[in-house]
Protein backbone atom coordinates (compact mmCIF):
# COMPACT_ATOMS: atom_id res chain seq x y z
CA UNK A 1 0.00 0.00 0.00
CA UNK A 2 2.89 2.39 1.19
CA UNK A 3 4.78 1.59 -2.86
CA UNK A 4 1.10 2.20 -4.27
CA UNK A 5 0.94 5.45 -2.48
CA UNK A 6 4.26 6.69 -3.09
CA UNK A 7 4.19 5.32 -6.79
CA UNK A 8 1.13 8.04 -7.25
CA UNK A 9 2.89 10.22 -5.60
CA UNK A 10 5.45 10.19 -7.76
CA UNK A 11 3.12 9.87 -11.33
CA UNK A 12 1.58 13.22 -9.70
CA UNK A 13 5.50 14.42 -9.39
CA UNK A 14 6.25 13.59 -12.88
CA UNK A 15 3.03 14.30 -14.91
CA UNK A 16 3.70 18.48 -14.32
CA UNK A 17 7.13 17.94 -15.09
CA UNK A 18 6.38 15.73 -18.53
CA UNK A 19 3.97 17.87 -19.30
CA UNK A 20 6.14 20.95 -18.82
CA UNK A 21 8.33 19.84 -20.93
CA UNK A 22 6.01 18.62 -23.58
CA UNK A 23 4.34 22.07 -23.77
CA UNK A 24 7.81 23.46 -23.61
CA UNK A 25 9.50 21.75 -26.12
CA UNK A 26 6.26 22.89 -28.45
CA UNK A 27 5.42 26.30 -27.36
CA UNK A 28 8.33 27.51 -29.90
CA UNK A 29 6.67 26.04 -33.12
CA UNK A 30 3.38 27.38 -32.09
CA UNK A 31 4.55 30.62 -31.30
CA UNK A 32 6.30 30.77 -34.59
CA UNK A 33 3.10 30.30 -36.44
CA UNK A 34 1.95 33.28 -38.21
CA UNK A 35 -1.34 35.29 -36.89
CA UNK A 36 -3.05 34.72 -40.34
CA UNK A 37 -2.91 30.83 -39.48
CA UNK A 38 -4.45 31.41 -35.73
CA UNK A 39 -7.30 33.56 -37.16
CA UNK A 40 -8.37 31.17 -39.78
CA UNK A 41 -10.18 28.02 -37.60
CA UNK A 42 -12.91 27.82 -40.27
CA UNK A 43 -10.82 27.32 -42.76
CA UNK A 44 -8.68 24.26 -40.95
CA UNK A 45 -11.69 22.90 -39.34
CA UNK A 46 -13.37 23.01 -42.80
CA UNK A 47 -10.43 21.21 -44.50
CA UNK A 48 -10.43 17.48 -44.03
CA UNK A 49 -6.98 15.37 -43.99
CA UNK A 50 -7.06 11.78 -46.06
CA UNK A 51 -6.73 9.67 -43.71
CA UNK A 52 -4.26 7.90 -45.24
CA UNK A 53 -1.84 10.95 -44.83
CA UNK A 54 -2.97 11.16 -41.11
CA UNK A 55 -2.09 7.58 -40.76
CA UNK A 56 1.43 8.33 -42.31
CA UNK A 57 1.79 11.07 -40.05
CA UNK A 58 1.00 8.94 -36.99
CA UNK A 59 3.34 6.63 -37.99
CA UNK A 60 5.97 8.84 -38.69
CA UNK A 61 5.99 10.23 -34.84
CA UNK A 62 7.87 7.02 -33.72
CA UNK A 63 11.35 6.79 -34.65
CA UNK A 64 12.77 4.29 -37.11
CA UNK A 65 13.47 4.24 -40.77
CA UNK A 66 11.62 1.03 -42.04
CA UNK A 67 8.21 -0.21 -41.24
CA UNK A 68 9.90 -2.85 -39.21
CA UNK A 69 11.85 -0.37 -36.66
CA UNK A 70 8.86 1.61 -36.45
CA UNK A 71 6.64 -1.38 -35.60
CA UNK A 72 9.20 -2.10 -32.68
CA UNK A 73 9.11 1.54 -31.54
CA UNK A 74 5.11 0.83 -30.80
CA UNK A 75 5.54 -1.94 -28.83
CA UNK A 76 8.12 -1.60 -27.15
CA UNK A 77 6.19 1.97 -26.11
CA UNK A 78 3.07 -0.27 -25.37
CA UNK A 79 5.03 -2.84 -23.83
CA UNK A 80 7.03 0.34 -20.96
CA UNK A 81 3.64 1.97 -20.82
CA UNK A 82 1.66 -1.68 -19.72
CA UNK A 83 4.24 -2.04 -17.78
CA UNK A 84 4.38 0.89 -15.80
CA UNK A 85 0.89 1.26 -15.45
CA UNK A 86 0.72 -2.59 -13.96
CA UNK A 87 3.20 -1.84 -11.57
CA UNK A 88 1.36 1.58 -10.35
CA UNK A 89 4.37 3.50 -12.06
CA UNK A 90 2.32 5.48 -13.35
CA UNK A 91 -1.74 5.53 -13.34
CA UNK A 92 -4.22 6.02 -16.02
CA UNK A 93 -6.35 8.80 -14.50
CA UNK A 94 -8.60 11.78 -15.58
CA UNK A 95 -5.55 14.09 -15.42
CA UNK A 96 -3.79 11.49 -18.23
CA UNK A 97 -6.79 11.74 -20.34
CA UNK A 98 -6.68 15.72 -20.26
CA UNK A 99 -2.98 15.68 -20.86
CA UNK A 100 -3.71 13.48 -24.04
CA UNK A 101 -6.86 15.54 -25.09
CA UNK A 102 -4.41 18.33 -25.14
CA UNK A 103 -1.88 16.84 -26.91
CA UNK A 104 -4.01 15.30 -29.72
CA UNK A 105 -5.39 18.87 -29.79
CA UNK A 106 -1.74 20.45 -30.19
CA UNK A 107 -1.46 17.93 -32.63
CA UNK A 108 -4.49 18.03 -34.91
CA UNK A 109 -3.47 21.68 -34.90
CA UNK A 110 -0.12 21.15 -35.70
CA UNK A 111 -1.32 19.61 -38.51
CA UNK A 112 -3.88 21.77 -39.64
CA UNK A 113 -1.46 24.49 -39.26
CA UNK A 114 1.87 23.08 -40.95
CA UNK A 115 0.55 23.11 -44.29
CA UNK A 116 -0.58 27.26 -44.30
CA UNK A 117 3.36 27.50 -42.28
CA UNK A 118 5.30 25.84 -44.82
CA UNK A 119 3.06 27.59 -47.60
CA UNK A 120 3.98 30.98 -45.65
CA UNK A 121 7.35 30.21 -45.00
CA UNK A 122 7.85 29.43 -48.47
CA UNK A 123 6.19 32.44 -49.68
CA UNK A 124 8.69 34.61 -47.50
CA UNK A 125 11.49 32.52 -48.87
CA UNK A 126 10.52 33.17 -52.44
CA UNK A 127 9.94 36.79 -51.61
CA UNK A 128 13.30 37.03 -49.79
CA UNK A 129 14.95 35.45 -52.75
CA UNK A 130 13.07 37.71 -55.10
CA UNK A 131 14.34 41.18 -53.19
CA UNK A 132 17.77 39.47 -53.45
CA UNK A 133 18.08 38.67 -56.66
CA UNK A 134 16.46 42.10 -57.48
CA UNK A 135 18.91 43.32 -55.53
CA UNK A 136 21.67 41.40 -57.42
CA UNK A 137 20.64 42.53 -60.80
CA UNK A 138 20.92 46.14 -59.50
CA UNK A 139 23.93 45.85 -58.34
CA UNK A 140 25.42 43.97 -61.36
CA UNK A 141 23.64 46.92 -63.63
CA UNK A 142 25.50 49.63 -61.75
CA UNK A 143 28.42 47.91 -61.66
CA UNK A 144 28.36 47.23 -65.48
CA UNK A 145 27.88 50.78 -65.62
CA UNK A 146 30.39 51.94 -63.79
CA UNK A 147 32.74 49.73 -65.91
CA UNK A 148 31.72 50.94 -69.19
CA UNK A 149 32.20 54.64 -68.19
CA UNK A 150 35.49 54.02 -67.12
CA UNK A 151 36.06 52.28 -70.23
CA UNK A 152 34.64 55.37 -71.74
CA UNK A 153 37.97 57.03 -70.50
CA UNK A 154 40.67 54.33 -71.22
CA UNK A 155 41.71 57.05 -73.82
CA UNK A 156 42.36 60.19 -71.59
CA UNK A 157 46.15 59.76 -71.34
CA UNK A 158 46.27 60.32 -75.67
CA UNK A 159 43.41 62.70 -74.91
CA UNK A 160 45.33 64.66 -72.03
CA UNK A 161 49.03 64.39 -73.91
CA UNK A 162 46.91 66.18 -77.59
CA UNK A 163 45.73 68.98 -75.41
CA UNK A 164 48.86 69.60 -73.49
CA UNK A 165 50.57 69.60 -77.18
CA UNK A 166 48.08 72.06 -78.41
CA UNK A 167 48.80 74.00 -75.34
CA UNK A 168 52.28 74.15 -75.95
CA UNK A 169 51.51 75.22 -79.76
CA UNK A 170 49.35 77.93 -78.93
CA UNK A 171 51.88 79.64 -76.10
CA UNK A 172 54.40 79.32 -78.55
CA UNK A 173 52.20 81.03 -80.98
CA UNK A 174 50.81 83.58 -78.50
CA UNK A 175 54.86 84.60 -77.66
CA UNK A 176 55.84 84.71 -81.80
CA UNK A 177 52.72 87.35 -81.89
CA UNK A 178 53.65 89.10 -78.84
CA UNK A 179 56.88 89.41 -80.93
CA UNK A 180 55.78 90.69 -83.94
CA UNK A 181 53.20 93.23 -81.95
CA UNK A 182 56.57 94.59 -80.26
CA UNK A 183 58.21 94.70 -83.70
CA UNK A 184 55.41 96.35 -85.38
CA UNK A 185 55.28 99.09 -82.00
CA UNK A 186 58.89 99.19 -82.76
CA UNK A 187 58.60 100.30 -86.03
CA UNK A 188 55.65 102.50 -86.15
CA UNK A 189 57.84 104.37 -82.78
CA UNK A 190 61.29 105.01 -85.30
CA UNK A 191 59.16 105.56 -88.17
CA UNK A 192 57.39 108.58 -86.18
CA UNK A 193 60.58 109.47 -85.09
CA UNK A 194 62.20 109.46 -88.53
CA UNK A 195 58.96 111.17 -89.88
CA UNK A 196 59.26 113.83 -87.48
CA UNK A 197 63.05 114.50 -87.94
CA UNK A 198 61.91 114.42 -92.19
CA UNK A 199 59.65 116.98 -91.48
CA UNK A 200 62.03 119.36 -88.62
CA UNK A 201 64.70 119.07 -91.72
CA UNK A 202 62.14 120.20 -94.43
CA UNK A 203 61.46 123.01 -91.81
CA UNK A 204 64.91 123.84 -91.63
CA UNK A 205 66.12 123.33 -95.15
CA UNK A 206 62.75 125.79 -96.21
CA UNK A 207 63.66 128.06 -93.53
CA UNK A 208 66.88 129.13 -95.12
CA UNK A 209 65.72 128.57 -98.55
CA UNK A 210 63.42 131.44 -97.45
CA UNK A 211 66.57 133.35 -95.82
CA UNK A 212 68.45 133.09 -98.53
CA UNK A 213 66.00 134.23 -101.20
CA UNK A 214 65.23 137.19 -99.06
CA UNK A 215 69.43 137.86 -98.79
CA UNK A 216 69.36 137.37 -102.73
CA UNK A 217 66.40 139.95 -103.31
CA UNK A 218 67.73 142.30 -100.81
CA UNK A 219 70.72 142.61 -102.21
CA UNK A 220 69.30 142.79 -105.54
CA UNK A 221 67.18 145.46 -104.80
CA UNK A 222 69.93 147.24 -102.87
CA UNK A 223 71.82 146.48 -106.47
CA UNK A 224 69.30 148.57 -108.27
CA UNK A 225 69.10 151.32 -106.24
CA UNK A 226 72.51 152.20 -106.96
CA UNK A 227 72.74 154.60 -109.51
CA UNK A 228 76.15 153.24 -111.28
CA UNK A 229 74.25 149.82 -111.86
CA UNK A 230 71.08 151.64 -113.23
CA UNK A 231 73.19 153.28 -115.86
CA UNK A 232 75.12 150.02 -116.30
CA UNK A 233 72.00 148.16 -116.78
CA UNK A 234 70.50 150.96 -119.32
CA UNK A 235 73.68 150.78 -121.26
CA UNK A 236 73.83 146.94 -121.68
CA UNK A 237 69.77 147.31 -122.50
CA UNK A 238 70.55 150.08 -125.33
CA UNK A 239 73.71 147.53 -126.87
CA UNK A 240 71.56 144.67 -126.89
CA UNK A 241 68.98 146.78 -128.64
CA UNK A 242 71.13 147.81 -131.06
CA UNK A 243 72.59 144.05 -131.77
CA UNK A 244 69.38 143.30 -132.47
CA UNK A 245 68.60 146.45 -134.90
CA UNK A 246 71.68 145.66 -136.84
CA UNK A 247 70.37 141.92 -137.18
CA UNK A 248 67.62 142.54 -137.93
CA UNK A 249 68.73 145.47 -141.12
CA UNK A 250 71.05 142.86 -142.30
């Protein structure tokens, strides 16, 4: 009586614990499941599972690869449970049945629910995938367009040495007509100059031209005045006269 006591004793021990951990071990996956899953009941409740599948499923829980190893997993689970339930390891009470109506309940809803995850899961997959490769096709576009306008200037080093050429050209040019402007000042200065010195000579050279003529008439006209040159003058008149008279009889 005292090992039937203590043996529920214990069962009451380890049925919070077990079923901490069960609920523990599965509060992750449902709390992953999305909010559009939780507020669609109808539509799970509506949608029936072939039973094959659900079969399958069952199956599936136990571990083992073939049909064989699975088939071993169940009994030897029936075979522990029979036998801990004979020896008043563990009793088959209400609280056992409410544990397992809330399991099978986690479980029909895991299943109801795993098909609208994956399909959600997959959908933000694809859509992750999508903004990546979007995002990869962007970046290869400006890429590729960064490389052709730098192949655009593969050609500045010929383009840069022609300019610096034509640079040189036109400051040599620029200094030859600096040059020929100073030549050009040059010349137009002496040929003022000489202009001006042309035209002070011509100044001078009239200037006694005009002295001298006036000397010459002076004199002249002092010349005449005298009386000796007057009769001088008449005299030479009257021969010449004559010359011509005698000429002109012969």
């Amino acid at each position: 009586m005292s090992f039937s006591r203590a043996s529920m004793m214990a069962a009451r021990v380890w049925r919070p614990a077990l079923a901490g951990n069960v609920f523990a071990r599965n509060l992750p996956a449902i709390a992953s499941f999305p909010g559009h899953i939780m507020q669609q009941p109808r539509t799970m409740a509506t949608s029936r599972r072939d039973p094959k599948e659900t079969a399958s499923a069952l199956i599936n829980i136990f571990p083992g690869e073939g049909m064989a190893a699975k088939s071993g997993s169940i009994l030897f689970t029936a075979a522990v449970a029979a036998y801990m339930v004979s020896k008043e390891i563990y009793i088959v009470d209400a609280e056992f049945y409410e544990m397992l109506a809330i399991f099978g309940a986690y479980y029909i809803w895991y299943l109801g629910g795993r098909d609208g995850a994956i399909e959600y899961f997959n959908e933000r997959k694809a859509t992750m995938k999508k903004v990546l490769e979007t995002a990869r096709q962007d970046h290869k576009a400006v890429v590729q367009e960064r490389i052709e306008h730098i192949s655009k200037l593969s050609d500045v080093v010929d383009i840069t040495k022609g300019l610096y050429d034509m640079a040189k050209d036109i400051a040599k040019l620029e200094a030859e007509a600096y040059e020929l402007k100073q030549r050009v000042a040059f010349s137009n200065d002496v040929k003022s100059m000489l202009d001006q010195w042309v035209r002070y000579e011509a100044s001078v050279r009239e200037a006694q031209q005009r002295k001298l003529v006036e000397a010459v008439l002076s004199k002249i006209k002092t010349s005449l005045d005298d009386p000796k040159v007057q009769q001088t003058i008449l005299n030479q008149c009257l021969s010449d006269v004559e010359n011509l008279a005698s000429t002109a009889r012969a």
